[in-house]
PDB file of N, CA and C in Angstrom:
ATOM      1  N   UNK A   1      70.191  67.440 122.524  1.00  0.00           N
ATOM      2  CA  UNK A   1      71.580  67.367 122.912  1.00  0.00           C
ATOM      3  C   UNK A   1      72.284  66.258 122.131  1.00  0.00           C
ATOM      4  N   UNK A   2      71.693  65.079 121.518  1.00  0.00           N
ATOM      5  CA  UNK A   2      72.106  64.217 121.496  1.00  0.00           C
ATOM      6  C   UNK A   2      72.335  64.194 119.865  1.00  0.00           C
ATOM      7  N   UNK A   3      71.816  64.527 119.171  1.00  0.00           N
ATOM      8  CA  UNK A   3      71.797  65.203 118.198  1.00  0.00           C
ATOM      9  C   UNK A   3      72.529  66.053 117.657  1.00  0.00           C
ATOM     10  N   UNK A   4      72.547  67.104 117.940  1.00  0.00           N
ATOM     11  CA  UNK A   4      73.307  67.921 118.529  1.00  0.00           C
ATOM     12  C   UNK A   4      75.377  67.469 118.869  1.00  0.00           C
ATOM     13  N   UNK A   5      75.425  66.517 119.504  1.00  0.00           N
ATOM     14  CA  UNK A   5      76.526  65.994 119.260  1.00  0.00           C
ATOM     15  C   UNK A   5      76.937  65.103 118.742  1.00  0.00           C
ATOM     16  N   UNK A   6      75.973  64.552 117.789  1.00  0.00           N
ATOM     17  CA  UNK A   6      76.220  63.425 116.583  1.00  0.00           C
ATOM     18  C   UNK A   6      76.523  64.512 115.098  1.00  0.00           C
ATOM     19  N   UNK A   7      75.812  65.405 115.334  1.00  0.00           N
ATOM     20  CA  UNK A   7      76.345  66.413 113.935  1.00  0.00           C
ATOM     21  C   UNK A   7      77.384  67.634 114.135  1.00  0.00           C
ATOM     22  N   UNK A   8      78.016  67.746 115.142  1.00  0.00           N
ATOM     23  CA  UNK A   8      79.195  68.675 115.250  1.00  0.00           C
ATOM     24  C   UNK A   8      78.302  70.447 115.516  1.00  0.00           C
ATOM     25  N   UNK A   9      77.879  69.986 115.855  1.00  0.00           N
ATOM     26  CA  UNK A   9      76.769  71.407 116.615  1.00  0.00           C
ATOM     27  C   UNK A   9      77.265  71.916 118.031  1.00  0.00           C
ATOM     28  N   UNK A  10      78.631  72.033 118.001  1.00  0.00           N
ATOM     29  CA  UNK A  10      79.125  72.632 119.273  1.00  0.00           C
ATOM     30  C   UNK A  10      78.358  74.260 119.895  1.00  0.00           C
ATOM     31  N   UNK A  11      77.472  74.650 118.843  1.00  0.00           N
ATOM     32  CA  UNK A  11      77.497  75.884 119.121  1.00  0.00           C
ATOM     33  C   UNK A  11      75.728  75.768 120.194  1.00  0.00           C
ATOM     34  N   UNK A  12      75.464  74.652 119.567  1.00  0.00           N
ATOM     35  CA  UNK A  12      74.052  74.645 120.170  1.00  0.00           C
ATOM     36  C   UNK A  12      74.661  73.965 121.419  1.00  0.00           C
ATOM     37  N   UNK A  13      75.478  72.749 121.865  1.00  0.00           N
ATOM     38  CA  UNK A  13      75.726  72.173 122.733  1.00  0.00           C
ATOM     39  C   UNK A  13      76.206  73.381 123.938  1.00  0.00           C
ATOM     40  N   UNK A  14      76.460  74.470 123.584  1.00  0.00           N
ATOM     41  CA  UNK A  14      77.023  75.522 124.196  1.00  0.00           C
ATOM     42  C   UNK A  14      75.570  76.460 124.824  1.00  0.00           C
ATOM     43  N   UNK A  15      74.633  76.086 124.019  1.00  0.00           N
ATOM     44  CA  UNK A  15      73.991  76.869 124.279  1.00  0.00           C
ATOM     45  C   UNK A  15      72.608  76.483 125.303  1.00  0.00           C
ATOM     46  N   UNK A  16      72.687  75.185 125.169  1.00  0.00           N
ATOM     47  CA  UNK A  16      71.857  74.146 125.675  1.00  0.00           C
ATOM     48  C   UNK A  16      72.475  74.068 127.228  1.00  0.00           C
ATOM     49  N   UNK A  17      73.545  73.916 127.485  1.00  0.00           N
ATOM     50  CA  UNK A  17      74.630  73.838 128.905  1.00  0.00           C
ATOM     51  C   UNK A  17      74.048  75.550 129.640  1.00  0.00           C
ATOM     52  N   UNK A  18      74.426  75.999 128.905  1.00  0.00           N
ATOM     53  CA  UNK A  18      74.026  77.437 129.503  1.00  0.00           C
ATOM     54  C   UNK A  18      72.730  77.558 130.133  1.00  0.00           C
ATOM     55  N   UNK A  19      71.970  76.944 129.397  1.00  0.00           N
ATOM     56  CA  UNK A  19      70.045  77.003 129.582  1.00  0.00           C
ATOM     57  C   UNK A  19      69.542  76.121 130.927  1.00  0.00           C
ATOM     58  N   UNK A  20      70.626  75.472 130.877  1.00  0.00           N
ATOM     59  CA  UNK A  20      70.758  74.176 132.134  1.00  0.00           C
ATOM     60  C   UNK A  20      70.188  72.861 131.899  1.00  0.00           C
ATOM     61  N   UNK A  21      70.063  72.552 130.628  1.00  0.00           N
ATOM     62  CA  UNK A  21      69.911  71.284 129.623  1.00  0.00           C
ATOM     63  C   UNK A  21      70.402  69.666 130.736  1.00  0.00           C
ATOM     64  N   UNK A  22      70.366  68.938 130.895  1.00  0.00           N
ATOM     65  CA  UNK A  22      71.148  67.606 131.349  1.00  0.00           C
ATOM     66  C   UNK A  22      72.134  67.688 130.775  1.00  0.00           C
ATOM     67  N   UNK A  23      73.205  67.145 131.101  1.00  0.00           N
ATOM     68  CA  UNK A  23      74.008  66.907 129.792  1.00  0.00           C
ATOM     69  C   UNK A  23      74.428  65.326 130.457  1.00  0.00           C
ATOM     70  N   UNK A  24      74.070  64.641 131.274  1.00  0.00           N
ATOM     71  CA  UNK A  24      74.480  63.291 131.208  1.00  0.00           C
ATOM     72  C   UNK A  24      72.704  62.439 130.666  1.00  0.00           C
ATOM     73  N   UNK A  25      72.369  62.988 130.491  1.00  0.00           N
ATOM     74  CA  UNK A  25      70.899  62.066 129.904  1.00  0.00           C
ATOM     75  C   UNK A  25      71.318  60.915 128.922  1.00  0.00           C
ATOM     76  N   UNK A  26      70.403  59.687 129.221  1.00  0.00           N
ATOM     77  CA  UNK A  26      70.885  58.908 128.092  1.00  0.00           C
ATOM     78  C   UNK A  26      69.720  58.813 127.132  1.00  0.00           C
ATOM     79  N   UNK A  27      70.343  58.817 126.154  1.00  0.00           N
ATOM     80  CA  UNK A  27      69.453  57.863 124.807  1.00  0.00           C
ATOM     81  C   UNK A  27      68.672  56.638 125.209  1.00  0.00           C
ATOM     82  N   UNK A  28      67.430  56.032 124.015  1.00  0.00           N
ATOM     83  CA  UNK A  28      67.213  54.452 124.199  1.00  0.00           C
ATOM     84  C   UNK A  28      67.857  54.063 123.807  1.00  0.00           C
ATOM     85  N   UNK A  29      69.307  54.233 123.538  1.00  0.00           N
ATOM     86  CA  UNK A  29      69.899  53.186 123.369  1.00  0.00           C
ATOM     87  C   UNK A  29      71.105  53.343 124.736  1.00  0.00           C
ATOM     88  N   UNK A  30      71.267  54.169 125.575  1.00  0.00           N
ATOM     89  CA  UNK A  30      71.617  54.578 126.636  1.00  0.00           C
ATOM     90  C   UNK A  30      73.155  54.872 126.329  1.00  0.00           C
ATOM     91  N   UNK A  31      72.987  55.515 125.812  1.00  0.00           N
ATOM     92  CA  UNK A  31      74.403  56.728 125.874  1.00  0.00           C
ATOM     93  C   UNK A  31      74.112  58.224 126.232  1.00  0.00           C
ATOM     94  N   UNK A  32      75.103  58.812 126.489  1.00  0.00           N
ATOM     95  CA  UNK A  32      74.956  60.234 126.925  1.00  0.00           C
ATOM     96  C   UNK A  32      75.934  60.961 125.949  1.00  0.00           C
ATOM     97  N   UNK A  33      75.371  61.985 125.973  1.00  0.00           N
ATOM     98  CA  UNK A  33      75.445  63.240 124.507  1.00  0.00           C
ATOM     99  C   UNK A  33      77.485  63.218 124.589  1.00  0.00           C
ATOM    100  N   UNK A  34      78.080  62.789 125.720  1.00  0.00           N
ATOM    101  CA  UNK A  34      79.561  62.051 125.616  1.00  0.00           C
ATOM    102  C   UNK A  34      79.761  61.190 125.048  1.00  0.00           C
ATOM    103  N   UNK A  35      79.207  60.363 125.062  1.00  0.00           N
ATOM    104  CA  UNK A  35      79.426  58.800 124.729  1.00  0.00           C
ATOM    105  C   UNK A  35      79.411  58.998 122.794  1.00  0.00           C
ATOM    106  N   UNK A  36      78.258  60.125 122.861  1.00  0.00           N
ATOM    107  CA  UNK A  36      77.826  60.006 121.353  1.00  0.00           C
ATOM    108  C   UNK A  36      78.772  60.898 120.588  1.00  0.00           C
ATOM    109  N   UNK A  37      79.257  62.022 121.542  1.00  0.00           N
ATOM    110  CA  UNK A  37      80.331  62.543 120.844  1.00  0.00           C
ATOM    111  C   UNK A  37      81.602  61.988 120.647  1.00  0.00           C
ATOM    112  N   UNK A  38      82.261  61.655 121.210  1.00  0.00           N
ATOM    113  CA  UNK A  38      83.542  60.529 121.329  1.00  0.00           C
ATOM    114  C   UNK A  38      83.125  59.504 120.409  1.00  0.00           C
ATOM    115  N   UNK A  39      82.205  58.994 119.979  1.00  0.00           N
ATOM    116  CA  UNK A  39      82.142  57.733 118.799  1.00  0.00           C
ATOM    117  C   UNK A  39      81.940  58.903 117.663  1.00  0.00           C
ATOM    118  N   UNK A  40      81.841  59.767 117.612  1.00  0.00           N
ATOM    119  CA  UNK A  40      81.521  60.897 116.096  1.00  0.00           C
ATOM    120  C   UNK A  40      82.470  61.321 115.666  1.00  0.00           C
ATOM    121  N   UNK A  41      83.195  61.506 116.827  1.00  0.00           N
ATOM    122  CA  UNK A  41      84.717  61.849 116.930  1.00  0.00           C
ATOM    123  C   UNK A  41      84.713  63.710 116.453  1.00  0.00           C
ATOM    124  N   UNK A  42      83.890  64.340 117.720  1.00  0.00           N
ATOM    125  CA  UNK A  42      83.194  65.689 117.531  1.00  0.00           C
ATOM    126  C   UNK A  42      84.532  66.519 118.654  1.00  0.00           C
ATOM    127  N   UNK A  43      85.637  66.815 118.399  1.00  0.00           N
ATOM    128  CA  UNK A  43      86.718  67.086 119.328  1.00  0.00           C
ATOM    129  C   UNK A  43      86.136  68.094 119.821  1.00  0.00           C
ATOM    130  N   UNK A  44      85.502  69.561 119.258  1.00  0.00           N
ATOM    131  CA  UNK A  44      85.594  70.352 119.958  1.00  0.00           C
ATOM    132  C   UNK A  44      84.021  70.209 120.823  1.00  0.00           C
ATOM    133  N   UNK A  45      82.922  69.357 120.641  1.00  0.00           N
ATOM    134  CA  UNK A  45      81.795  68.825 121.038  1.00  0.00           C
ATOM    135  C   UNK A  45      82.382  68.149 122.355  1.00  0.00           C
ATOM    136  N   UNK A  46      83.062  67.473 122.512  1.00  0.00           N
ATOM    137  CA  UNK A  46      84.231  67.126 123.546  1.00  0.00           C
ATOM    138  C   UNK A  46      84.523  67.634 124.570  1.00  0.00           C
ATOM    139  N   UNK A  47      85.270  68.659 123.882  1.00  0.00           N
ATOM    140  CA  UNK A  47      85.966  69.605 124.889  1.00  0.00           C
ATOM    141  C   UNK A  47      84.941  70.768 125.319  1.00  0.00           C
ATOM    142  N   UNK A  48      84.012  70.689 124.859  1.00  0.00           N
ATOM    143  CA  UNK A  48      82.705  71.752 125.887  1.00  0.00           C
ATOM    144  C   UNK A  48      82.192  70.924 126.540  1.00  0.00           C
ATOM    145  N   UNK A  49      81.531  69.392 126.650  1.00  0.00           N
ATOM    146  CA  UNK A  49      81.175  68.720 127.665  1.00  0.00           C
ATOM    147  C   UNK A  49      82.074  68.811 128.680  1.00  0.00           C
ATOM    148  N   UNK A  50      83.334  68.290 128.381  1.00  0.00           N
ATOM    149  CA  UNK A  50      84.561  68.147 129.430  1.00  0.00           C
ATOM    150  C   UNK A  50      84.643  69.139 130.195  1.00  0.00           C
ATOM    151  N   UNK A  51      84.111  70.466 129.810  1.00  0.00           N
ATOM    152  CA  UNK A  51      84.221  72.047 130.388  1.00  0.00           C
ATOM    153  C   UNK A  51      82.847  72.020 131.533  1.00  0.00           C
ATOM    154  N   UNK A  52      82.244  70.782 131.543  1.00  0.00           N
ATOM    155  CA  UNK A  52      80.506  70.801 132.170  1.00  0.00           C
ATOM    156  C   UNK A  52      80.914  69.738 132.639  1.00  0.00           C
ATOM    157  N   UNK A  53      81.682  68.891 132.867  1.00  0.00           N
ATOM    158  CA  UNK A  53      81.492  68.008 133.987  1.00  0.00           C
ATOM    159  C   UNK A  53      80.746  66.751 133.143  1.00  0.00           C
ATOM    160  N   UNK A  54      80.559  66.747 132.067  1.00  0.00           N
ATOM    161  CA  UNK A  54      80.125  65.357 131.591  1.00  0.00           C
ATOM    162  C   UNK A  54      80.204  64.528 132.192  1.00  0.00           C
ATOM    163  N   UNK A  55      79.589  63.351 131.889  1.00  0.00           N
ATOM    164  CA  UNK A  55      80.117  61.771 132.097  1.00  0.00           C
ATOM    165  C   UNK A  55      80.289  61.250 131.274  1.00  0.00           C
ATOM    166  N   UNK A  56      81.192  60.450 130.688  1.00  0.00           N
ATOM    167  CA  UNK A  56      81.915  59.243 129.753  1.00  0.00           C
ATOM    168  C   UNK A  56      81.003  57.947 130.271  1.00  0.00           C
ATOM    169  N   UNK A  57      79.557  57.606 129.740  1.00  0.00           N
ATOM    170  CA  UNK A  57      79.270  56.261 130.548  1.00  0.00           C
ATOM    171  C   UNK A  57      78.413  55.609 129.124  1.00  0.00           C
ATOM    172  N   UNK A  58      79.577  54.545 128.992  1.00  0.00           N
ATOM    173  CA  UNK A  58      79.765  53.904 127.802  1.00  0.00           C
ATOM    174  C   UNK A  58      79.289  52.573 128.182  1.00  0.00           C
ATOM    175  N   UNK A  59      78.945  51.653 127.301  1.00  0.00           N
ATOM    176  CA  UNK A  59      78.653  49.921 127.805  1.00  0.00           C
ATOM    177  C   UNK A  59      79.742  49.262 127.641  1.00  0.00           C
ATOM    178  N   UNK A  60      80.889  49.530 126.658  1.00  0.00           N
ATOM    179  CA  UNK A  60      81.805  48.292 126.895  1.00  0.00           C
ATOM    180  C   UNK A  60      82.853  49.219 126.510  1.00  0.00           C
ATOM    181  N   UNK A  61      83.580  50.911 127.742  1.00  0.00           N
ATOM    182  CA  UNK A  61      84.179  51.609 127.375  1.00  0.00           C
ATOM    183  C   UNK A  61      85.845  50.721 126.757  1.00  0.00           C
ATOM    184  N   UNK A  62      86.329  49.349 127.171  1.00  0.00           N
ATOM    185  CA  UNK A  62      86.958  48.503 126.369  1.00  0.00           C
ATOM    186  C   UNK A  62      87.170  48.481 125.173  1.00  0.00           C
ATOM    187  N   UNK A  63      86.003  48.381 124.726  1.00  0.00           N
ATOM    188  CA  UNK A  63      85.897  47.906 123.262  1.00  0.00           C
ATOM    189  C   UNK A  63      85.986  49.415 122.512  1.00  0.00           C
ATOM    190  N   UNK A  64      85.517  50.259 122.783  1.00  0.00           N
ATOM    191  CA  UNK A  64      86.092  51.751 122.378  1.00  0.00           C
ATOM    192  C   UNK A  64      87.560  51.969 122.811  1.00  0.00           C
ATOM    193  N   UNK A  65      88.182  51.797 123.465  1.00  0.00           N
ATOM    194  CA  UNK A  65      89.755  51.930 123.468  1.00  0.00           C
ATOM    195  C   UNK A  65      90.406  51.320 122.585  1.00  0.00           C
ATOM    196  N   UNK A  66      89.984  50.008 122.157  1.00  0.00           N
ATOM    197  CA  UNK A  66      90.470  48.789 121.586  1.00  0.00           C
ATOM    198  C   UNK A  66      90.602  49.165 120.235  1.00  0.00           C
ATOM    199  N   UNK A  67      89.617  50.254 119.905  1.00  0.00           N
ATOM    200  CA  UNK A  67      88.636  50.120 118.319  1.00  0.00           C
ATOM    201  C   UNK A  67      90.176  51.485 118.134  1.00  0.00           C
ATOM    202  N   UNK A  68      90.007  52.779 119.305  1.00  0.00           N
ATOM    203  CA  UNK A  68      90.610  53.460 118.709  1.00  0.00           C
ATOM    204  C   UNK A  68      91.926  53.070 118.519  1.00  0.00           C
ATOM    205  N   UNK A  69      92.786  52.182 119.533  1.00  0.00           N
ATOM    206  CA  UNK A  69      94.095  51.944 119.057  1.00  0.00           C
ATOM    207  C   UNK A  69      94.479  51.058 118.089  1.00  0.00           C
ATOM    208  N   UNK A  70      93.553  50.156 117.643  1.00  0.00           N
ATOM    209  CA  UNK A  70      93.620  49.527 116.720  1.00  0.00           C
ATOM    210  C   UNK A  70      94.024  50.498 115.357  1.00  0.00           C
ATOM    211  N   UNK A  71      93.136  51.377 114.914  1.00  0.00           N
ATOM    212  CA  UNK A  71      92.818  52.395 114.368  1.00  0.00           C
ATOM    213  C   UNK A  71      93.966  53.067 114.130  1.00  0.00           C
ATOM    214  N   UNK A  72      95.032  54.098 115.179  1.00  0.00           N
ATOM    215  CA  UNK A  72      96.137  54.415 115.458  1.00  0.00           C
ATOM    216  C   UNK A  72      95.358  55.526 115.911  1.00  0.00           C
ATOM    217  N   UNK A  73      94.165  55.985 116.487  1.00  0.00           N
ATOM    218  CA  UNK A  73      94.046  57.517 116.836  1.00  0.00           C
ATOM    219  C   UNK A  73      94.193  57.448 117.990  1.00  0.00           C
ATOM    220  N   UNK A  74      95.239  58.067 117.605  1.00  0.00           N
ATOM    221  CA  UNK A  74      96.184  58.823 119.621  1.00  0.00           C
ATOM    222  C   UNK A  74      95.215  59.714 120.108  1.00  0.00           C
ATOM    223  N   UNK A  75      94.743  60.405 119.479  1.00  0.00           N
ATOM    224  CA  UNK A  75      93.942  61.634 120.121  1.00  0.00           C
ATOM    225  C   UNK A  75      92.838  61.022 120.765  1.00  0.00           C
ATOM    226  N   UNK A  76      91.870  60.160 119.968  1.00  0.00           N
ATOM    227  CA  UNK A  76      90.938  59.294 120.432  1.00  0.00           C
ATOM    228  C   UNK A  76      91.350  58.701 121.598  1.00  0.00           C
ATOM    229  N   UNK A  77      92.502  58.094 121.874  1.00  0.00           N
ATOM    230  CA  UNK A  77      92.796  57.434 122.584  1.00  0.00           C
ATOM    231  C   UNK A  77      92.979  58.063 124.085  1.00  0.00           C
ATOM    232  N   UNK A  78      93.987  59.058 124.177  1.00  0.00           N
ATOM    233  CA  UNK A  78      94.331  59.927 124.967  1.00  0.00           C
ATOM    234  C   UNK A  78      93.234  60.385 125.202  1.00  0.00           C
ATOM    235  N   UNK A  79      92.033  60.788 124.314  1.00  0.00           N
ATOM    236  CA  UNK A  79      90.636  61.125 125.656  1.00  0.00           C
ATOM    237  C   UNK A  79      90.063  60.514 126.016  1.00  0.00           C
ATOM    238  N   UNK A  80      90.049  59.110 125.505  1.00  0.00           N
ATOM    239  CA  UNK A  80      89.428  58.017 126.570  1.00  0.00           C
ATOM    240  C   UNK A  80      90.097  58.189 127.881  1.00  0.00           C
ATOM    241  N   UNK A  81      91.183  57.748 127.937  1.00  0.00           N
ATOM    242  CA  UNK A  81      92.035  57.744 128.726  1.00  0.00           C
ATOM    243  C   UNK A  81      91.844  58.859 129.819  1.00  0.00           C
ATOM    244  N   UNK A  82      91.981  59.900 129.053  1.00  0.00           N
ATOM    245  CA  UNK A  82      91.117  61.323 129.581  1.00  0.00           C
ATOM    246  C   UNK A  82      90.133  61.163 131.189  1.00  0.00           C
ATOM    247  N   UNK A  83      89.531  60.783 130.043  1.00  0.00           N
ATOM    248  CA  UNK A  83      88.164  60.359 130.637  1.00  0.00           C
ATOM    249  C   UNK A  83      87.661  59.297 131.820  1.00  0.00           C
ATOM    250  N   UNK A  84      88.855  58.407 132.165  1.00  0.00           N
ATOM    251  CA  UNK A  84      88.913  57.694 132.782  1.00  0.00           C
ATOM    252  C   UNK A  84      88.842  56.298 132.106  1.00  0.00           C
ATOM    253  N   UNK A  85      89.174  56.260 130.972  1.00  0.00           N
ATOM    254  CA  UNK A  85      89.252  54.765 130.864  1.00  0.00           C
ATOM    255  C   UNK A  85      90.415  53.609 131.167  1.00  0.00           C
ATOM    256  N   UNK A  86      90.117  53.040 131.864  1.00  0.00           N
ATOM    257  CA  UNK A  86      91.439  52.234 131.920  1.00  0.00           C
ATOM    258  C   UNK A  86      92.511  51.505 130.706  1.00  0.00           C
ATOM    259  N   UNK A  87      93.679  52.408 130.278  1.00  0.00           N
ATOM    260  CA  UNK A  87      94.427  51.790 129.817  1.00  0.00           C
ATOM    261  C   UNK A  87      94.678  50.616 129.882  1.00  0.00           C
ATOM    262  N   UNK A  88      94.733  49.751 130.611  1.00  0.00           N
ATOM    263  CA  UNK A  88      95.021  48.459 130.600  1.00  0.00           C
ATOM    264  C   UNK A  88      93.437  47.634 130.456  1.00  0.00           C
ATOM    265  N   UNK A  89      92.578  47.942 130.016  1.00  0.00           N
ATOM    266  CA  UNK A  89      91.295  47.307 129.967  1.00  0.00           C
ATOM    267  C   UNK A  89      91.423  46.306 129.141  1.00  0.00           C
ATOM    268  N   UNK A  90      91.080  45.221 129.222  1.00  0.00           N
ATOM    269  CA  UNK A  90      90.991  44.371 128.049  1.00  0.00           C
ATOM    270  C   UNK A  90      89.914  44.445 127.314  1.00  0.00           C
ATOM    271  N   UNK A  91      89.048  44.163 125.793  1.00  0.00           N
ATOM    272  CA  UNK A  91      88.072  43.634 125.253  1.00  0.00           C
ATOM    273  C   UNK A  91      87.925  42.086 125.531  1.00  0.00           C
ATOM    274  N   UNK A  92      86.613  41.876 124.502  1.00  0.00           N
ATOM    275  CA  UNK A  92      86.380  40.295 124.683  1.00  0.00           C
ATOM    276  C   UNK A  92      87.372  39.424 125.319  1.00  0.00           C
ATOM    277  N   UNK A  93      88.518  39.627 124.278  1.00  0.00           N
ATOM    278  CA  UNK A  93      89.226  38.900 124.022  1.00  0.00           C
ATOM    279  C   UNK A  93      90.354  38.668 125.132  1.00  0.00           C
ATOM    280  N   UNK A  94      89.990  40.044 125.870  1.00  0.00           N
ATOM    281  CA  UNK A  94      91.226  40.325 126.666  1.00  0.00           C
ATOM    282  C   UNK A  94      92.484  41.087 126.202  1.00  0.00           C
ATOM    283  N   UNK A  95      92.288  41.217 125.515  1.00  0.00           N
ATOM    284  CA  UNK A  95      93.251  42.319 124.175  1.00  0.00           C
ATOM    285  C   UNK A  95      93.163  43.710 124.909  1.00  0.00           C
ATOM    286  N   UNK A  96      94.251  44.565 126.027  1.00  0.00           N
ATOM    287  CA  UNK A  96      93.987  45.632 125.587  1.00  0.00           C
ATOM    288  C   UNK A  96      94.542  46.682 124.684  1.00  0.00           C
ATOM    289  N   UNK A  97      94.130  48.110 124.982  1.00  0.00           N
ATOM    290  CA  UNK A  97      94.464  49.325 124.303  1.00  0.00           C
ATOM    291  C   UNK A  97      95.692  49.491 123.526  1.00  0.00           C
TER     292      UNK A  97
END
């Protein structure tokens, strides 16, 4: 799965959900096949988790808001947001979105 949504393989991610796969499992490095799509920036990998009930469970979902508005990606941004991230989150610094 995780794999899978680091290379834009929506078709397997589709097919894996169907089979009854996890789809919130984490990595050792503890992300879930969300977390890994949203940093790949895999939109339509995205929008089939989002269709399954994913979870967005990130370690410092902050510092991913921060990164995308810095950046200017609205789209990025707007699915954090999506997703439940708090707009007003700060990073380190206290800096937010």
């Amino acid at each position: 799965m995780h794999m899978a949504c680091t290379a834009g393989r929506y078709k397997i991610i589709e097919t894996l959900l169907k089979l009854g796969v996890e789809q919130n499992i984490k990595d050792r490095w503890g992300q879930t096949p969300m977390a890994i799509a949203i940093a790949s920036k895999q939109q339509m990998i995205i929008t089939v988790l989002a269709g399954s009930k994913a979870r967005l469970d990130i370690a410092s979902p902050e510092s991913v808001l921060c990164t995308a508005a810095s950046a200017g990606d609205l789209v990025q941004v707007k699915r954090l947001v999506e997703f439940g991230i708090d707009p007003n989150a700060g990073d380190y610094d206290r800096w937010g979105g």
